[in-house]
PDB file of N, CA and C in Angstrom:
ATOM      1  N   UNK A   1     -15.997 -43.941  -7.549  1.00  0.00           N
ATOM      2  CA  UNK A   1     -16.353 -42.550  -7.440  1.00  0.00           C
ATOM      3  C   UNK A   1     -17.177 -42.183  -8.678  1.00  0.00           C
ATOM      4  N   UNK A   2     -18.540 -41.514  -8.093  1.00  0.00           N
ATOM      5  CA  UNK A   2     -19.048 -41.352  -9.599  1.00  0.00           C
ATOM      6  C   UNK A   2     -18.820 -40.150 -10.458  1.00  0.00           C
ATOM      7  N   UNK A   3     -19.098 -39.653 -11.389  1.00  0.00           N
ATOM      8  CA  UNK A   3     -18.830 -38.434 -11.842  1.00  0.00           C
ATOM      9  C   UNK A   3     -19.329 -37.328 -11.116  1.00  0.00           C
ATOM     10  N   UNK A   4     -20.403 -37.501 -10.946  1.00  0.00           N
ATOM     11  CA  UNK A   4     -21.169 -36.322 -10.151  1.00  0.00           C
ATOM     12  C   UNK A   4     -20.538 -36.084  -8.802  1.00  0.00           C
ATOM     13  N   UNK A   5     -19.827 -36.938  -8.034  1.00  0.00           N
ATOM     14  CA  UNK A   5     -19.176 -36.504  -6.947  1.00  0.00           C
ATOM     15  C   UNK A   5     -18.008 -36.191  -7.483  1.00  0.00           C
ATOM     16  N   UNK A   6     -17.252 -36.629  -8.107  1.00  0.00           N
ATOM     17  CA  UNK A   6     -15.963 -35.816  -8.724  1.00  0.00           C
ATOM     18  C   UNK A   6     -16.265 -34.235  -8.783  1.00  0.00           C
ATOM     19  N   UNK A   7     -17.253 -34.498  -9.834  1.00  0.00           N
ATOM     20  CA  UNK A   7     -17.316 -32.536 -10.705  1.00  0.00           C
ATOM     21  C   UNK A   7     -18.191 -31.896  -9.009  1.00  0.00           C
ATOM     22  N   UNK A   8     -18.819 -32.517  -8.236  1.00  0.00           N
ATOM     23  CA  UNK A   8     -19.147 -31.468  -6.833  1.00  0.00           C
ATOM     24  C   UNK A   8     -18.045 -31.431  -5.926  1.00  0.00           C
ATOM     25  N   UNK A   9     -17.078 -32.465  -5.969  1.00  0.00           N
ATOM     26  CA  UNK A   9     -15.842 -32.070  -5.308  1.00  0.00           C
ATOM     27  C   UNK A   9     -14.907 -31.031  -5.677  1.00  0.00           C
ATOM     28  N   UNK A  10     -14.703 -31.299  -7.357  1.00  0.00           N
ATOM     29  CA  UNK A  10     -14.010 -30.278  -7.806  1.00  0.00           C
ATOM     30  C   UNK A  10     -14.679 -28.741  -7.903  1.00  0.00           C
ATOM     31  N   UNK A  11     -15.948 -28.438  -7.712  1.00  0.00           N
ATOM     32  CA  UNK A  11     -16.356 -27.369  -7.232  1.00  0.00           C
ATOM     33  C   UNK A  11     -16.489 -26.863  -6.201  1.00  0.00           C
ATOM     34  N   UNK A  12     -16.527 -28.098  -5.213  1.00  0.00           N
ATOM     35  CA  UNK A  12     -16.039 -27.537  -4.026  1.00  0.00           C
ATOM     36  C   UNK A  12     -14.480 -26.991  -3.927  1.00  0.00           C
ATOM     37  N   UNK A  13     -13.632 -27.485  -4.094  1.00  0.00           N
ATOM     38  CA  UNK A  13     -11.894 -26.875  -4.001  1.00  0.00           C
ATOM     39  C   UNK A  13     -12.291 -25.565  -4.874  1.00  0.00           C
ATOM     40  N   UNK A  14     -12.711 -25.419  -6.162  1.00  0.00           N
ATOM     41  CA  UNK A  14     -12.997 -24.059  -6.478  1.00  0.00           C
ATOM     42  C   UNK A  14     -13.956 -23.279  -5.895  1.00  0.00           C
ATOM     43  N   UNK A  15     -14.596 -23.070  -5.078  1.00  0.00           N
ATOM     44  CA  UNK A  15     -15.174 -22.620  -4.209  1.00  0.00           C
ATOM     45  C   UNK A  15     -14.247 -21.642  -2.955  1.00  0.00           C
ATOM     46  N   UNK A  16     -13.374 -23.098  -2.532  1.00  0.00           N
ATOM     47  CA  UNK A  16     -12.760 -22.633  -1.624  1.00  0.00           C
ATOM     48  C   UNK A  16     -11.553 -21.935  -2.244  1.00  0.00           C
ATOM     49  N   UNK A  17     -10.834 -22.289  -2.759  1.00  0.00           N
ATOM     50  CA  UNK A  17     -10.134 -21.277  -3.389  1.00  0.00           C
ATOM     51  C   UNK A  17     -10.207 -19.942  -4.007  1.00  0.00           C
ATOM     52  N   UNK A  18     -11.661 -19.687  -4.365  1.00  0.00           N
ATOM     53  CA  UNK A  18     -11.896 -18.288  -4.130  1.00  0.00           C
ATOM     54  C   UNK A  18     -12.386 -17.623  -3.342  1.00  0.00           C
ATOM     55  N   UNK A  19     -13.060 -18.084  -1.708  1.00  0.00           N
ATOM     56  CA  UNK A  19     -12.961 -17.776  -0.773  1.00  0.00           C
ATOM     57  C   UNK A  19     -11.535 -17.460  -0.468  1.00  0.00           C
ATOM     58  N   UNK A  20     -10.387 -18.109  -0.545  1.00  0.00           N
ATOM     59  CA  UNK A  20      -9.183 -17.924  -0.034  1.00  0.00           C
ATOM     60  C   UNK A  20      -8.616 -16.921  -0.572  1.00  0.00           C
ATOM     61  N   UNK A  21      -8.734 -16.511  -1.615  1.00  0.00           N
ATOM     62  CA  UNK A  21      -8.210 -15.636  -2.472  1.00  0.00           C
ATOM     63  C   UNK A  21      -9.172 -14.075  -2.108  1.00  0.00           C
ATOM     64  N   UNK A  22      -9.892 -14.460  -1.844  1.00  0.00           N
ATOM     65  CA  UNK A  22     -10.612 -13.390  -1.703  1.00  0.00           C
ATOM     66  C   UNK A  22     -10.575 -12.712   0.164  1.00  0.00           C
ATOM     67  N   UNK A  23     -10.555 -13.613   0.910  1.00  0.00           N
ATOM     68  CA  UNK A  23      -9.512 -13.244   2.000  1.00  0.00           C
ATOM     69  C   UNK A  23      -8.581 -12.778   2.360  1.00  0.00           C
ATOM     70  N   UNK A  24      -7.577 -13.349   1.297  1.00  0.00           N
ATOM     71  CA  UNK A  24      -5.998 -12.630   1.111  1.00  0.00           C
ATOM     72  C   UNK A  24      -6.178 -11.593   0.944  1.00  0.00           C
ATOM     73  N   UNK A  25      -6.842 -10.979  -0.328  1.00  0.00           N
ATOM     74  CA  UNK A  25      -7.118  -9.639  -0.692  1.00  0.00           C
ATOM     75  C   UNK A  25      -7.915  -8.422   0.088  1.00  0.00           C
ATOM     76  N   UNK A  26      -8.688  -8.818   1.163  1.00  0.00           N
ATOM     77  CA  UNK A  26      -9.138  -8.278   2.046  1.00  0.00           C
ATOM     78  C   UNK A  26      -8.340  -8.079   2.992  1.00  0.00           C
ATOM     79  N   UNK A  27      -7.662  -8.721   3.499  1.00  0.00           N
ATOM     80  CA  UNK A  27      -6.231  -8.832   4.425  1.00  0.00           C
ATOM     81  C   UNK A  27      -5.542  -8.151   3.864  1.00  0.00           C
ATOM     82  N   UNK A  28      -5.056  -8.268   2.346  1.00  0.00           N
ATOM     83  CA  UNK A  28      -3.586  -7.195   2.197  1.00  0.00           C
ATOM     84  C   UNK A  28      -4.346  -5.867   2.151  1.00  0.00           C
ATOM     85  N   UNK A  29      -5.622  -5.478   1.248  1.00  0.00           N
ATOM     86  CA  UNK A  29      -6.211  -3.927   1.720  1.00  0.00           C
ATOM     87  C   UNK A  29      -5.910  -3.651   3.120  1.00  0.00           C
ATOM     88  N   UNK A  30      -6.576  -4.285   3.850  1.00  0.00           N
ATOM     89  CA  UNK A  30      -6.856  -3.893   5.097  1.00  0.00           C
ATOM     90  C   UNK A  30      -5.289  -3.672   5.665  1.00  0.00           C
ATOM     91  N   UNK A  31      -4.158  -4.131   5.629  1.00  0.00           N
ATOM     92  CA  UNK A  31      -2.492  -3.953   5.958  1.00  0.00           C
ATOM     93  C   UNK A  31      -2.443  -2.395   4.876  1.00  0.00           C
ATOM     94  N   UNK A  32      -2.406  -2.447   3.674  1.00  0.00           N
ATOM     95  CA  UNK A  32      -2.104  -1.689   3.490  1.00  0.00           C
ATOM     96  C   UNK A  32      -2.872  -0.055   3.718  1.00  0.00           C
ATOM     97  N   UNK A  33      -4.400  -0.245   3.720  1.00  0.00           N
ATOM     98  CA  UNK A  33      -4.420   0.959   4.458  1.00  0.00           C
ATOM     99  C   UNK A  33      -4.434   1.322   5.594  1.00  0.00           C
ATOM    100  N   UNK A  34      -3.749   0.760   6.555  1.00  0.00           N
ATOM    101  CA  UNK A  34      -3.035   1.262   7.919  1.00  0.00           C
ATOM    102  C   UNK A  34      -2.130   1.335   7.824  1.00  0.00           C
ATOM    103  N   UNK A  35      -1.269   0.946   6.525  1.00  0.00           N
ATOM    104  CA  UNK A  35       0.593   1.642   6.447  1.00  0.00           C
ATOM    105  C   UNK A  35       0.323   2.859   5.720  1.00  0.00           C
ATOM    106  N   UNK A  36      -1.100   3.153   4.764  1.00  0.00           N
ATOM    107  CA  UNK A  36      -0.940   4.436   4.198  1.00  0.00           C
ATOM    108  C   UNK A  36      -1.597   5.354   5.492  1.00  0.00           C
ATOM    109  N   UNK A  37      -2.566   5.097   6.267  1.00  0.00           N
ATOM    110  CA  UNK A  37      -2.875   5.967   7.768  1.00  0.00           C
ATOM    111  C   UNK A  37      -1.642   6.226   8.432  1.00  0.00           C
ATOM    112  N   UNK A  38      -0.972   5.043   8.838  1.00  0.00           N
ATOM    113  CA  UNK A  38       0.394   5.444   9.226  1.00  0.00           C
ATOM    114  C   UNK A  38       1.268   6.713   9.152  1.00  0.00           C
ATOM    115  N   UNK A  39       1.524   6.254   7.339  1.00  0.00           N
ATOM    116  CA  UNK A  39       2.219   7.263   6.827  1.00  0.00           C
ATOM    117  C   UNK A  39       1.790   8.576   6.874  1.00  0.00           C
ATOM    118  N   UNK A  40       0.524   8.772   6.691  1.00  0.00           N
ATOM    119  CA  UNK A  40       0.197  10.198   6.864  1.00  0.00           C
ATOM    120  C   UNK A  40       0.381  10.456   7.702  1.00  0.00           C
ATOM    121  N   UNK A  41       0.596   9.866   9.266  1.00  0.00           N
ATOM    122  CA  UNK A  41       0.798  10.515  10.455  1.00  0.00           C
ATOM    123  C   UNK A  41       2.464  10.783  10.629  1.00  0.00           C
ATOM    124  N   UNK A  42       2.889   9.806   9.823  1.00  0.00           N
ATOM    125  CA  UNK A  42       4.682  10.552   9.885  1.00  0.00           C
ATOM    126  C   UNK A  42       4.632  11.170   8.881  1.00  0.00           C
ATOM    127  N   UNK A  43       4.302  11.564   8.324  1.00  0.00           N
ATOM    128  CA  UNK A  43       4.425  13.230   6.877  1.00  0.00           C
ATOM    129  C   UNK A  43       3.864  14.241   8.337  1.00  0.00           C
ATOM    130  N   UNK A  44       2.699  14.299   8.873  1.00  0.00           N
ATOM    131  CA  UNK A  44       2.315  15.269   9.583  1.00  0.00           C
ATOM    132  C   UNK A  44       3.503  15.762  10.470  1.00  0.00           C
ATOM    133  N   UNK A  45       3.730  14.323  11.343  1.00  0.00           N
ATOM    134  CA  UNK A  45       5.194  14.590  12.308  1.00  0.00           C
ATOM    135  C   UNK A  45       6.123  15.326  11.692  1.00  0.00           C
ATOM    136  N   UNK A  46       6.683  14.796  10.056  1.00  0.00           N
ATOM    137  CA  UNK A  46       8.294  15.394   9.792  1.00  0.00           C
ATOM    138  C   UNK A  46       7.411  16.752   9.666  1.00  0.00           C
ATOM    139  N   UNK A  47       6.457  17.023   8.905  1.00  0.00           N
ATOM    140  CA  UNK A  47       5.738  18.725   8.790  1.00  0.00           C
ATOM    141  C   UNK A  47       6.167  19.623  10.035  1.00  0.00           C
ATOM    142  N   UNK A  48       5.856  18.993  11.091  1.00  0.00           N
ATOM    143  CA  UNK A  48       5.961  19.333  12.534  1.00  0.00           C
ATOM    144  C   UNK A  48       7.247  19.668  12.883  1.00  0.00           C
ATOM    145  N   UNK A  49       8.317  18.923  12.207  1.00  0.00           N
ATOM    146  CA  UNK A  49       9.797  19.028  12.698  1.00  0.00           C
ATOM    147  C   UNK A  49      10.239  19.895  11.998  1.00  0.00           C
ATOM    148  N   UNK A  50       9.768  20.254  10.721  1.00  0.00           N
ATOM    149  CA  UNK A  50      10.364  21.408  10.052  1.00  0.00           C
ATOM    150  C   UNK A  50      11.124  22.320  10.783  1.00  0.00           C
ATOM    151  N   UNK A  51      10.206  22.724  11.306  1.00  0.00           N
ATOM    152  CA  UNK A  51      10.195  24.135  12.087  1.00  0.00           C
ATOM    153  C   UNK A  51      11.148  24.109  12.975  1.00  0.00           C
ATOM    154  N   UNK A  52      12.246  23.090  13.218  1.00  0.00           N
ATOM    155  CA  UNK A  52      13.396  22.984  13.989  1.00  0.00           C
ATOM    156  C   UNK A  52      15.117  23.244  12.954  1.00  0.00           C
ATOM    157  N   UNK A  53      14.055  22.569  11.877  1.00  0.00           N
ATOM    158  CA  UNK A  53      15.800  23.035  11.043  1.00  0.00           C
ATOM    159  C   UNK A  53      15.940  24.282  10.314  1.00  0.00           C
ATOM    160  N   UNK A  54      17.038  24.255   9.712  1.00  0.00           N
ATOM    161  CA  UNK A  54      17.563  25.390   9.372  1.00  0.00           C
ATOM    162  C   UNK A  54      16.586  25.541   8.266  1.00  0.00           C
ATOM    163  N   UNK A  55      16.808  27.157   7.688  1.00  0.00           N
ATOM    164  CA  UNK A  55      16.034  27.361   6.117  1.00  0.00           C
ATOM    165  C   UNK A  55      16.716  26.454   5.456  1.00  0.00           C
ATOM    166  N   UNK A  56      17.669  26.120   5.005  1.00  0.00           N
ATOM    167  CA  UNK A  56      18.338  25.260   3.916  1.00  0.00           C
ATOM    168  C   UNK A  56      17.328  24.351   3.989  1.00  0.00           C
ATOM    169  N   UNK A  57      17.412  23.378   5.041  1.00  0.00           N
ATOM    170  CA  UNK A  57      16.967  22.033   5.381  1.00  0.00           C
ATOM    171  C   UNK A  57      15.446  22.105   5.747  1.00  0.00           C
ATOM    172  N   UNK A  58      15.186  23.117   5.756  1.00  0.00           N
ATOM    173  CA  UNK A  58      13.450  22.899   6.100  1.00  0.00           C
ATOM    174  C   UNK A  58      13.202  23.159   4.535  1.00  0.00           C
ATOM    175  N   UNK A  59      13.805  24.050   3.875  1.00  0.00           N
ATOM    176  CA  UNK A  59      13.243  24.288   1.986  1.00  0.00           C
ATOM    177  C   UNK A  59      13.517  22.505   1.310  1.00  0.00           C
ATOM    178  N   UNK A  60      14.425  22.417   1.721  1.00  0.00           N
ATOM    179  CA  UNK A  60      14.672  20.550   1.197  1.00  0.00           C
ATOM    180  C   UNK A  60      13.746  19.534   2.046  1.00  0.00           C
ATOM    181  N   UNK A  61      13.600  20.099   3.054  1.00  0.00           N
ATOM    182  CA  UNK A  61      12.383  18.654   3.933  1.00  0.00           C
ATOM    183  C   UNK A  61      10.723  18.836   3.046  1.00  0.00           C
ATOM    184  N   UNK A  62      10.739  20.384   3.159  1.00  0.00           N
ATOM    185  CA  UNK A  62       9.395  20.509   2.321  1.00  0.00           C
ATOM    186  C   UNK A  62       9.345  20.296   1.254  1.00  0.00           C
ATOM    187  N   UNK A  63      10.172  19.925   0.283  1.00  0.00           N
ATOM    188  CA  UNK A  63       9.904  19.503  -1.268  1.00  0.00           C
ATOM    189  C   UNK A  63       9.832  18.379  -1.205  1.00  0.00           C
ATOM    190  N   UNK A  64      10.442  17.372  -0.176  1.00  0.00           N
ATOM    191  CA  UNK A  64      10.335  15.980  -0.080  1.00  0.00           C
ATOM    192  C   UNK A  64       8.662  15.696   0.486  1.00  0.00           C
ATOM    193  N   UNK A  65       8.448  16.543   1.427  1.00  0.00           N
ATOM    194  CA  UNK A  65       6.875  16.475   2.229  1.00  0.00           C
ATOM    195  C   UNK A  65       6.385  16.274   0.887  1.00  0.00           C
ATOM    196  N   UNK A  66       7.058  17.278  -0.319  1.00  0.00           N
ATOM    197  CA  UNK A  66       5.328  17.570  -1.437  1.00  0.00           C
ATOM    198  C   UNK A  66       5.695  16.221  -1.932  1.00  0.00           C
ATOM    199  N   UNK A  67       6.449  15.756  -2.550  1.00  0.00           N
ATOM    200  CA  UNK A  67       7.245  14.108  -3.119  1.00  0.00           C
ATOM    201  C   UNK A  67       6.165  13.282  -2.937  1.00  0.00           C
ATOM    202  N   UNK A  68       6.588  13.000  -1.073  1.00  0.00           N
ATOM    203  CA  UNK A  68       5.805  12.276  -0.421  1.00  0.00           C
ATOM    204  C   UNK A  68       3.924  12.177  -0.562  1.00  0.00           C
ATOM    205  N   UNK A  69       3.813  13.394  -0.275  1.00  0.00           N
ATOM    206  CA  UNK A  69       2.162  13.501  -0.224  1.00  0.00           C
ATOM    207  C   UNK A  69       1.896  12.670  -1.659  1.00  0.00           C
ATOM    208  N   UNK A  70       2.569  12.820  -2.997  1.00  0.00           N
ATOM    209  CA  UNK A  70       2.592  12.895  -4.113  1.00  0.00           C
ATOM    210  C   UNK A  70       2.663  11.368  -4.126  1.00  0.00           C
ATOM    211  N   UNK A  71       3.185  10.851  -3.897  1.00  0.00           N
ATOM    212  CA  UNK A  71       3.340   9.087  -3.617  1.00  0.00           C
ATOM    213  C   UNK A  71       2.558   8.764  -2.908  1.00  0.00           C
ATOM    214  N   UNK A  72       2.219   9.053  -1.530  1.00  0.00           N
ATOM    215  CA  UNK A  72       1.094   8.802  -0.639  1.00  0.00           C
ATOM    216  C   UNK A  72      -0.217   8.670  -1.491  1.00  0.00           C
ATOM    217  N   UNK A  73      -0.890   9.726  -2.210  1.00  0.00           N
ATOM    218  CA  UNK A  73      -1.585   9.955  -2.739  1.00  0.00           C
ATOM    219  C   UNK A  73      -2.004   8.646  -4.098  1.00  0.00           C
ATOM    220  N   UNK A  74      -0.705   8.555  -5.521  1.00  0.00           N
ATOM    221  CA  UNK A  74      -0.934   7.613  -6.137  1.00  0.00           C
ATOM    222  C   UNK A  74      -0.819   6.138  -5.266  1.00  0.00           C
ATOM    223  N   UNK A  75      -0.311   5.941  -4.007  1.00  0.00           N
ATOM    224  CA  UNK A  75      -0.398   4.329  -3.470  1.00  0.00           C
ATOM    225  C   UNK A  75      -1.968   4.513  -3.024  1.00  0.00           C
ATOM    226  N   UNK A  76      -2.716   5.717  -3.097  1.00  0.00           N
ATOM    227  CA  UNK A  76      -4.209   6.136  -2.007  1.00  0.00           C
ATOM    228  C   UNK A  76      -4.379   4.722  -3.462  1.00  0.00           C
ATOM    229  N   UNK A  77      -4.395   5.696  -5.087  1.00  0.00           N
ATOM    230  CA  UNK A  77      -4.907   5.461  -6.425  1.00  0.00           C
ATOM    231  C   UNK A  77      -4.825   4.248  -6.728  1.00  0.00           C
ATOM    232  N   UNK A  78      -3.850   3.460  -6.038  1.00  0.00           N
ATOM    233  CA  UNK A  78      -3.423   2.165  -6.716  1.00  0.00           C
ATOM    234  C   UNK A  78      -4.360   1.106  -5.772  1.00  0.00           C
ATOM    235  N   UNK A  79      -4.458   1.621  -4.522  1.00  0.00           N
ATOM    236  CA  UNK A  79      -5.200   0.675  -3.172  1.00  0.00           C
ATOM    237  C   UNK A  79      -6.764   0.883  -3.967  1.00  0.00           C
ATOM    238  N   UNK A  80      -7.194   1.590  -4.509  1.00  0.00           N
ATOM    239  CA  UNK A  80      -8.408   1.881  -5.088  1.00  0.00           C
ATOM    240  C   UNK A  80      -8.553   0.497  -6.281  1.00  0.00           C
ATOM    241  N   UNK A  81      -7.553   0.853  -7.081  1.00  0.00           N
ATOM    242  CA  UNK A  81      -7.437  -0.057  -8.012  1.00  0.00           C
ATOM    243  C   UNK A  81      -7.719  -1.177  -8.132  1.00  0.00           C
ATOM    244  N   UNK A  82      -6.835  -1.426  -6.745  1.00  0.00           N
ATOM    245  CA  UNK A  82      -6.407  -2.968  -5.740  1.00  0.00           C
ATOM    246  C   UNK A  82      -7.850  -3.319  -5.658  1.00  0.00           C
ATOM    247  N   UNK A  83      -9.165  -2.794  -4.919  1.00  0.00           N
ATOM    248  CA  UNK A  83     -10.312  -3.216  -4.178  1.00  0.00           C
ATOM    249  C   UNK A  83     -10.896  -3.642  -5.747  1.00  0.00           C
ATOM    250  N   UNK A  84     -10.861  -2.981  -7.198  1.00  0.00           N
ATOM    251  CA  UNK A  84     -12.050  -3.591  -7.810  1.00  0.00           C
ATOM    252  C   UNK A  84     -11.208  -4.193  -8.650  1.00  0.00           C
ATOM    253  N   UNK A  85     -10.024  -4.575  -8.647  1.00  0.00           N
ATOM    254  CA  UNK A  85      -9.646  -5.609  -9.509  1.00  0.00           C
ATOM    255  C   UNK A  85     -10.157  -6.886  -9.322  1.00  0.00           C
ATOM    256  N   UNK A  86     -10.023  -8.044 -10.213  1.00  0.00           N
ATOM    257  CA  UNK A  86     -10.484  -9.138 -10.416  1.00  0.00           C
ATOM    258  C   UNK A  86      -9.400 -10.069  -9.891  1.00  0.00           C
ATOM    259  N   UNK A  87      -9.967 -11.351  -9.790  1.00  0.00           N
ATOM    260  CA  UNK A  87      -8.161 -12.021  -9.488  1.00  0.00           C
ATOM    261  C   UNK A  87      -7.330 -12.310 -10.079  1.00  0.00           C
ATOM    262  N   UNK A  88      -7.768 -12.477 -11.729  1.00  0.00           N
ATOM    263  CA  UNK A  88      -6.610 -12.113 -12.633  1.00  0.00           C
ATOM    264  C   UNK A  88      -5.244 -10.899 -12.450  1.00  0.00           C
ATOM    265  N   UNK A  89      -6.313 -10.208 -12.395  1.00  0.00           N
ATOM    266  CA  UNK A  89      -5.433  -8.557 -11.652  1.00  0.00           C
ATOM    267  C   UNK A  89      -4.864  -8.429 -10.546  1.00  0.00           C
ATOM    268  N   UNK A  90      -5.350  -9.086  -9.927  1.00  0.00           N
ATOM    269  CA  UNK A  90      -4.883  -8.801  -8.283  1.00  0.00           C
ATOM    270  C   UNK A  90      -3.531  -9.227  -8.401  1.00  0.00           C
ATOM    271  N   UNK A  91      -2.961  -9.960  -8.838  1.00  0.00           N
ATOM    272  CA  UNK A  91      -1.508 -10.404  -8.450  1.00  0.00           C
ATOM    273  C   UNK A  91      -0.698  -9.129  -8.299  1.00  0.00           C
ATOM    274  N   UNK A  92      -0.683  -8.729  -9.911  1.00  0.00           N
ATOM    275  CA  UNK A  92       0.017  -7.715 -10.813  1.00  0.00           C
ATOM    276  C   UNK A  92      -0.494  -6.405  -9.687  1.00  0.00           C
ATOM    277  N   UNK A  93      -1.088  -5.911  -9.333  1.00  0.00           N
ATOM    278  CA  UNK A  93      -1.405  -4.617  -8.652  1.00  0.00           C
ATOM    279  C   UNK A  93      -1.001  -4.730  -7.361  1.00  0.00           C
ATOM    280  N   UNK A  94      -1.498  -6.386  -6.455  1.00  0.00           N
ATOM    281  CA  UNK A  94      -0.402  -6.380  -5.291  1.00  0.00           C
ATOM    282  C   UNK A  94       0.951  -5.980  -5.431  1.00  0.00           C
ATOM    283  N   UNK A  95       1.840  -6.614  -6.229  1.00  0.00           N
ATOM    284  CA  UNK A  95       3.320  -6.760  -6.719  1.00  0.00           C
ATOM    285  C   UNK A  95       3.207  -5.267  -7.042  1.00  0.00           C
ATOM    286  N   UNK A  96       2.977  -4.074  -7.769  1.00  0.00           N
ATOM    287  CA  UNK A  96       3.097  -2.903  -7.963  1.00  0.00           C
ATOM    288  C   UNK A  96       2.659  -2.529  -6.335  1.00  0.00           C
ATOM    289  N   UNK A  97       1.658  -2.231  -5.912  1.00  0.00           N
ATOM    290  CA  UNK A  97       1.260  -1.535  -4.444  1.00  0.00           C
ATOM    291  C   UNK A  97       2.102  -2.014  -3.843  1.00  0.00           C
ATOM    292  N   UNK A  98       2.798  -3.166  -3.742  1.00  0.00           N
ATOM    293  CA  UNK A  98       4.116  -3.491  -2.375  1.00  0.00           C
ATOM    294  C   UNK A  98       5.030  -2.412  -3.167  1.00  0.00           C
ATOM    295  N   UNK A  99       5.288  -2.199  -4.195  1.00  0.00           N
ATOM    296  CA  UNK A  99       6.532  -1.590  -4.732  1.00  0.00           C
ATOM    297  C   UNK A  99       6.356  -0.440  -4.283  1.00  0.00           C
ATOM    298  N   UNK A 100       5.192   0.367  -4.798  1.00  0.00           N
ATOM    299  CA  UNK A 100       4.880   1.964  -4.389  1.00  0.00           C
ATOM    300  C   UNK A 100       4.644   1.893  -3.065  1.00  0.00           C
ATOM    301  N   UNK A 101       4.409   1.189  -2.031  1.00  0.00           N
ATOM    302  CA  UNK A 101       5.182   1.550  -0.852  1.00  0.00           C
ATOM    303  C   UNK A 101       6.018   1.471  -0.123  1.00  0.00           C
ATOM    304  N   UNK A 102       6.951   0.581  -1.062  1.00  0.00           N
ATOM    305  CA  UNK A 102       8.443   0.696  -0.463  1.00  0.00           C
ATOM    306  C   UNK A 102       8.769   1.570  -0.397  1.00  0.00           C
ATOM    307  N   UNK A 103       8.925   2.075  -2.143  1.00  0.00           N
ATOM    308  CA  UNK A 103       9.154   3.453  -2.537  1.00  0.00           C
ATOM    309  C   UNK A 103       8.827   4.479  -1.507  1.00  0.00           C
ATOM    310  N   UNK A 104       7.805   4.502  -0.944  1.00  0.00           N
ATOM    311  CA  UNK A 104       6.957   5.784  -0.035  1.00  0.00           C
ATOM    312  C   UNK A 104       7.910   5.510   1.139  1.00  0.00           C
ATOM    313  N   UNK A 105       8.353   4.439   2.052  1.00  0.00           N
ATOM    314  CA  UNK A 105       9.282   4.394   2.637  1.00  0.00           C
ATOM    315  C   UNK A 105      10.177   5.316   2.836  1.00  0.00           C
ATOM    316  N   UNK A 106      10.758   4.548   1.685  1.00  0.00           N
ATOM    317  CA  UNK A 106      12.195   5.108   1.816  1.00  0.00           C
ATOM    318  C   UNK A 106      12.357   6.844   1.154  1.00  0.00           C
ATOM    319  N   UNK A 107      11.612   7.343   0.540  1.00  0.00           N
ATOM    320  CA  UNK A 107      11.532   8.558   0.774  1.00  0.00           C
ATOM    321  C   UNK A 107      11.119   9.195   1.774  1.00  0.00           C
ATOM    322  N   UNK A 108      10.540   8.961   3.047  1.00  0.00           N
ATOM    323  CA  UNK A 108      10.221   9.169   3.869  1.00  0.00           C
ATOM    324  C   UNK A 108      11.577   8.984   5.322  1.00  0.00           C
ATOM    325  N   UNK A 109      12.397   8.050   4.908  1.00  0.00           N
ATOM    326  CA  UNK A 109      13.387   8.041   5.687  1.00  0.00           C
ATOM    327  C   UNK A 109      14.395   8.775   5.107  1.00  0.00           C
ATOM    328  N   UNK A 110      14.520   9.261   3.796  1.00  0.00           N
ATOM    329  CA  UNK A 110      15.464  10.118   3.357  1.00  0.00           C
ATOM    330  C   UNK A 110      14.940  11.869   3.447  1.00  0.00           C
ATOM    331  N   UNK A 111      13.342  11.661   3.736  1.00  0.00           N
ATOM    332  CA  UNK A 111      13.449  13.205   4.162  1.00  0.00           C
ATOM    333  C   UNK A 111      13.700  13.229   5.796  1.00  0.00           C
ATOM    334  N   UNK A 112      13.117  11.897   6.277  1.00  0.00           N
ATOM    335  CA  UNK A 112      14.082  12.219   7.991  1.00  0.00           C
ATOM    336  C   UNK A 112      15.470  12.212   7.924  1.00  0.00           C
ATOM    337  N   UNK A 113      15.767  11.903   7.287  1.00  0.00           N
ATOM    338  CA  UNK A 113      17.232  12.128   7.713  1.00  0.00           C
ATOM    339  C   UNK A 113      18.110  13.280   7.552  1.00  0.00           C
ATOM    340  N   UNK A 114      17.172  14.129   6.751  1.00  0.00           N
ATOM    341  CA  UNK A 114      17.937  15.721   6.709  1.00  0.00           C
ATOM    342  C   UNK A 114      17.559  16.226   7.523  1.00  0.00           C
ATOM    343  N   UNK A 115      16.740  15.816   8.886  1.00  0.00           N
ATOM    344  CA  UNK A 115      16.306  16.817   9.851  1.00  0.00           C
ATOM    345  C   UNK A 115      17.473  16.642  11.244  1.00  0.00           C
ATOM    346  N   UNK A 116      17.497  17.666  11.712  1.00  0.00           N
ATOM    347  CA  UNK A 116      18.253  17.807  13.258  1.00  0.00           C
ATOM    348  C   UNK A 116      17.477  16.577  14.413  1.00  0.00           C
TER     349      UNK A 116
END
């Protein structure tokens, strides 16, 4: 094997490996902004259900709505982040953006669950 096919092989695997990497990252954007589209359409829904519970529980669903929007909003900041990071970065901002939308989750099932 001569050198020159070594070092064009080994640029080929680096090649492809940042094709691959750079796929992934197009793939997880693209997942995650249809769980943040999503979500805005269940904030709209619980908005919608308000209007069935009591004052107590509609004054507590709506401070969670503002919570929510409020999280919705920084995961909008972090998916932003996500697109011009480098791949050094990308790990570290995936691993945070999965977190901030767990987070968005489960506040979202704890303001459904105070509703009728």
């Amino acid at each position: 094997m001569t050198t020159e096919r070594v070092q064009r092989e080994a640029q080929d695997a680096v090649e492809t490996t940042k094709e691959s990497t750079v796929q992934r990252k197009e793939a997880f954007q693209r997942k995650i902004q249809e769980e943040l589209d999503e979500m805005q359409a269940q904030i709209a829904s619980l908005r919608a259900k308000t209007d069935q519970a009591s004052a107590e529980a509609r004054a507590k669903v709506q401070q969670m709505i503002a919570d929510l929007e409020k999280k919705k909003e920084a995961a909008r900041k972090r998916l932003e982040e996500l697109k011009s990071a480098g791949a050094s970065a990308w790990a570290d901002l995936q691993r945070g953006m999965t977190a901030a939308l767990e987070d968005l989750r489960r506040s979202y099932r704890k303001a459904l669950s105070h509703l009728p």
